[in-house]
Protein backbone atom coordinates (compact mmCIF):
# COMPACT_ATOMS: atom_id res chain seq x y z
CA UNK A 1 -5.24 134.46 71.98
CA UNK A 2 -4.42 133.78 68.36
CA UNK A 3 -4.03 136.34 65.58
CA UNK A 4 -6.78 134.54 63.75
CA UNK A 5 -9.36 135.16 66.12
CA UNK A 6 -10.51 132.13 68.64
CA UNK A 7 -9.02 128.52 68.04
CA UNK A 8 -12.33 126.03 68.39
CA UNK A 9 -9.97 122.78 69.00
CA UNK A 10 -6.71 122.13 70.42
CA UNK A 11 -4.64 119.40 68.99
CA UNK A 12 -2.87 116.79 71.49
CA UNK A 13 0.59 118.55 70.66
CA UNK A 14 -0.99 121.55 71.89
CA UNK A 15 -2.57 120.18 74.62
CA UNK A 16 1.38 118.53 75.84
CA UNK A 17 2.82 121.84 75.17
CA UNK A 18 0.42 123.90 77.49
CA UNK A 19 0.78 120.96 80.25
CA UNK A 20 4.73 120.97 80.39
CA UNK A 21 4.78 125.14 80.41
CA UNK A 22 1.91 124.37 83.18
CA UNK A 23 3.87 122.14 84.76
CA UNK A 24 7.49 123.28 84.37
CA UNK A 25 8.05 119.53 83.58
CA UNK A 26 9.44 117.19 80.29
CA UNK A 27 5.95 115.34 79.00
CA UNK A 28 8.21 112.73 77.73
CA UNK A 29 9.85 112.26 80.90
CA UNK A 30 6.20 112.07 83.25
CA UNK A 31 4.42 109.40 84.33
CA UNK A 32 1.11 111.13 84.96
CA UNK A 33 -0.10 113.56 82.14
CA UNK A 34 -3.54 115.21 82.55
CA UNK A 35 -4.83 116.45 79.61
CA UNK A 36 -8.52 116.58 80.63
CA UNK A 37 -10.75 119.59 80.52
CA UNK A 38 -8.82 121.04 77.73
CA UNK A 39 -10.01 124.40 76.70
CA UNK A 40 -10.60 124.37 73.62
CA UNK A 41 -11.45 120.85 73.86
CA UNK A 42 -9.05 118.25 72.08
CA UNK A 43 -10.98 116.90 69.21
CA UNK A 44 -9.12 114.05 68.00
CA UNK A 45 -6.49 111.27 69.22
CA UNK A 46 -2.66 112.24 66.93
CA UNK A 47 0.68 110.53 67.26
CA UNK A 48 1.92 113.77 69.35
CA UNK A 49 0.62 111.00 72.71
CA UNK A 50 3.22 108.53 71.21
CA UNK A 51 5.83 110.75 72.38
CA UNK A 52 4.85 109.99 76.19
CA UNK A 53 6.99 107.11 76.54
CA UNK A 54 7.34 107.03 80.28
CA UNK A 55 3.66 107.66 80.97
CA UNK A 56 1.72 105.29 83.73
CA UNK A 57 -1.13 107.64 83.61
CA UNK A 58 -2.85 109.94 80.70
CA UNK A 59 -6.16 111.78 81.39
CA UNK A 60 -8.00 112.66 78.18
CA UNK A 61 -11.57 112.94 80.10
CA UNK A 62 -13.65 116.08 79.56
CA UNK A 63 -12.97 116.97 75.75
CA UNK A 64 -15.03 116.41 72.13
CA UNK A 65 -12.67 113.33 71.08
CA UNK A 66 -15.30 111.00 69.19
CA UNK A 67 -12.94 108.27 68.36
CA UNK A 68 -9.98 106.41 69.36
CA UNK A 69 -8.36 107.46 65.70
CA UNK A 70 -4.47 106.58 66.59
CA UNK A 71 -2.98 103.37 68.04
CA UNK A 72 -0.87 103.86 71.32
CA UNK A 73 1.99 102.01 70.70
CA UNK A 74 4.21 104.14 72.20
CA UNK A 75 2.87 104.57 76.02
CA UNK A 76 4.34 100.96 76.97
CA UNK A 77 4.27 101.50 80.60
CA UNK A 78 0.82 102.84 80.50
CA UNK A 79 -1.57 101.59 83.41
CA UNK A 80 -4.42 103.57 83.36
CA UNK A 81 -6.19 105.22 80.33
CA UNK A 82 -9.17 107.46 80.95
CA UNK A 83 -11.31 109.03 78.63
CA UNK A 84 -14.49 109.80 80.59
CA UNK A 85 -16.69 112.36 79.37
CA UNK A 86 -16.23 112.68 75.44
CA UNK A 87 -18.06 110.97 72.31
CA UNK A 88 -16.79 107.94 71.96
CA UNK A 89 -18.49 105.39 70.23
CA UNK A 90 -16.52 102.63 70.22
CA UNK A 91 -13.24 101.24 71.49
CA UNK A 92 -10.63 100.33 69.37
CA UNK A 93 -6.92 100.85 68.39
CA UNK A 94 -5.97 99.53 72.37
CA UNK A 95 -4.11 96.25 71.43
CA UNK A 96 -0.65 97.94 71.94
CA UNK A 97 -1.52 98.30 75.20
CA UNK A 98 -2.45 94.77 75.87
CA UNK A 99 0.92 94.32 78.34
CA UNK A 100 0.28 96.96 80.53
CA UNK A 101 -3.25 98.45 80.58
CA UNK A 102 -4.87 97.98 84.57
CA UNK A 103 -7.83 100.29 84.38
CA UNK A 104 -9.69 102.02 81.44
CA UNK A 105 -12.34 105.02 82.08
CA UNK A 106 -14.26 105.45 79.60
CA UNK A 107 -17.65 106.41 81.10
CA UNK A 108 -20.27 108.87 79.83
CA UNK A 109 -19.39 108.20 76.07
CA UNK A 110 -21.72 106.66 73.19
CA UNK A 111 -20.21 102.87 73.06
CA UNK A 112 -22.80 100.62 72.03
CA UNK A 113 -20.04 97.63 72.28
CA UNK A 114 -17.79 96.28 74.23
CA UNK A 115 -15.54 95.03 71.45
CA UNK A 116 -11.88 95.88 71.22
CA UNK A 117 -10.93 95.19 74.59
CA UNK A 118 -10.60 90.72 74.89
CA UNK A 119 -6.60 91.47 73.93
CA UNK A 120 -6.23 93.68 77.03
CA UNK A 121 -4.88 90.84 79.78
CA UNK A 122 -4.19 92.75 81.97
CA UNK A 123 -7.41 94.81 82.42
CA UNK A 124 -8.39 95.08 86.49
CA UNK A 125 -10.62 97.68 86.26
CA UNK A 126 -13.11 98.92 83.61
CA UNK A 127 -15.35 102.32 84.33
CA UNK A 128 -17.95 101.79 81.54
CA UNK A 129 -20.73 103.75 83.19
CA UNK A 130 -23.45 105.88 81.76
CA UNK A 131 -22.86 104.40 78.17
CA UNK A 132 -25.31 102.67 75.66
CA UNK A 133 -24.73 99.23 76.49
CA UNK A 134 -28.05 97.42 75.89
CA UNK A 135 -27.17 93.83 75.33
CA UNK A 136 -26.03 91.04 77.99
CA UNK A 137 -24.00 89.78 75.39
CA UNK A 138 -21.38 92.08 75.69
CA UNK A 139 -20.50 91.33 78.47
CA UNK A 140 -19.58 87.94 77.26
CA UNK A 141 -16.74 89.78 75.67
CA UNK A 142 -14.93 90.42 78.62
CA UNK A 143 -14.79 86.64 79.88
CA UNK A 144 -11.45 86.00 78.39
CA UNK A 145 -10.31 89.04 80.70
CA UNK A 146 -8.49 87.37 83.56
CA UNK A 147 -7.31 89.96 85.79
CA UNK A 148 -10.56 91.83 85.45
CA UNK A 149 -12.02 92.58 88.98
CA UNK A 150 -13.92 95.45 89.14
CA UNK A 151 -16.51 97.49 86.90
CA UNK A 152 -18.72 99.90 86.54
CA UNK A 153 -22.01 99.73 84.86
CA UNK A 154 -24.83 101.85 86.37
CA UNK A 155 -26.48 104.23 83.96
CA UNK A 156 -26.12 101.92 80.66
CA UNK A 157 -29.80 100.59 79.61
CA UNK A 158 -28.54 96.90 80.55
CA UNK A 159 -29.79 97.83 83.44
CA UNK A 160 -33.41 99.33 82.55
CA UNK A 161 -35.30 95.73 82.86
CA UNK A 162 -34.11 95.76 86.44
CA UNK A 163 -36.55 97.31 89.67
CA UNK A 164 -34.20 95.77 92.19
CA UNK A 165 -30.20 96.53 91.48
CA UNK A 166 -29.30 93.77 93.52
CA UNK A 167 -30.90 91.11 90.79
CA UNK A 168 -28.44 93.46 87.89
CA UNK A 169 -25.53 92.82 89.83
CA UNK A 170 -26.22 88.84 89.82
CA UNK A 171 -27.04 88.91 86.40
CA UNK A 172 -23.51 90.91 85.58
CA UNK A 173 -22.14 88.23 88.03
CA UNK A 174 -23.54 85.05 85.64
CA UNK A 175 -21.07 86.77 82.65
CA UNK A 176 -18.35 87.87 84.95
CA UNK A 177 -18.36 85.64 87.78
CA UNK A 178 -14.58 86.81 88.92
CA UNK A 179 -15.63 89.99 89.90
CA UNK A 180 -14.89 91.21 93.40
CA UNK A 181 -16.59 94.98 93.10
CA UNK A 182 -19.59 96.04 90.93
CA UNK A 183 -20.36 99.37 90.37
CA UNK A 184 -18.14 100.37 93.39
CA UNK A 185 -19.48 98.12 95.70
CA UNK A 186 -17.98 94.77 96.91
CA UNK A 187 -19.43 91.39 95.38
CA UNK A 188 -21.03 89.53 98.73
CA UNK A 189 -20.98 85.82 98.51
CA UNK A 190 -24.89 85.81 98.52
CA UNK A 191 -24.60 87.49 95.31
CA UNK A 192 -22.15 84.97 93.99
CA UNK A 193 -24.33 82.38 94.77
CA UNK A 194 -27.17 83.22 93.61
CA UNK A 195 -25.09 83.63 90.56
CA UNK A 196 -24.28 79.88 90.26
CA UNK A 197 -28.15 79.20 90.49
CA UNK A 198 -30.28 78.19 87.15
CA UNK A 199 -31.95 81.33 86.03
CA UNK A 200 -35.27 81.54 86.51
């Protein structure tokens, strides 16, 4: 408790401060730092997360951050980014992470688009669930992706035109043909060749 009555935000150097006291542990020294479910919530991205040069793993799910305001350019060992559960509307400032990114979460957000992410090579795995993805198109953004494997879709309104999920996950196949697991299931080769067939 503050002098000033209730604080209605916490800042990320807050948020690093509370988890090394938590954790009796150096941020700058950790390769997993969980800063999800932050009460109050973190608000907005600072260079304070720059500092978190040995990181592998930073949890920013479950907080009011509406915008990926700062880039990361100094997490270069980081793997796996999540952001889950905030505001978001669209993702951007990643390309320092191009090297080493493996899996981004970013479901239940607002992202219309799946712009900002053709840079990250390295991308395996993208959670982009319960989001406001409405075009096909998008997904034609990720075909430059090589190493991209598995995603998750289910809940954007992509998917609304579909009765039968089975026909979705062929259609998500036609744009991203290397998949191996769609919306946590494993691609059969049924669905991959149904795929390679002319659209009706």
């Amino acid at each position: 408790k503050r002098e000033l009555g209730v604080l209605f935000r916490m800042s990320c150097g807050q948020a690093i401060k509370t988890w090394e006291t938590k954790n009796e542990a150096v941020a700058e020294e950790a390769e997993v730092v969980k800063l999800y479910a932050q009460v109050p919530p973190i608000t907005k991205l600072d260079n304070s997360l720059n500092t978190l040069k040995n990181c592998e793993q930073l949890s920013l799910s479950t907080n009011c951050i509406d915008r990926i305001s700062v880039n990361l350019n100094g997490l270069p060992k980081l793997k796996i980014l999540a952001l889950g559960r905030n505001s978001i509307k669209k993702i951007e400032k990643l390309e320092d992470l191009k090297d080493s990114l493996e899996q981004l979460w970013i479901s239940y957000n607002q992202i219309t688009t799946l712009d900002g992410l053709s840079e990250l090579s390295n991308l395996q795995s993208l959670f982009i669930s319960n989001n406001n993805i409405k075009s096909w198109a998008e997904l034609d953004k990720l075909a430059g992706l090589p190493n991209l494997k598995d995603i998750l879709l289910k809940g954007n309104p992509i998917y609304k035109d579909y009765d039968n999920i089975e026909d979705a996950r062929v259609e998500v196949l036609r744009h991203l043909p290397n998949l191996m697991k769609i919306d946590g299931q494993m691609v059969k080769p049924a669905e991959k060749e149904a795929a390679l067939a002319p659209a009706e």
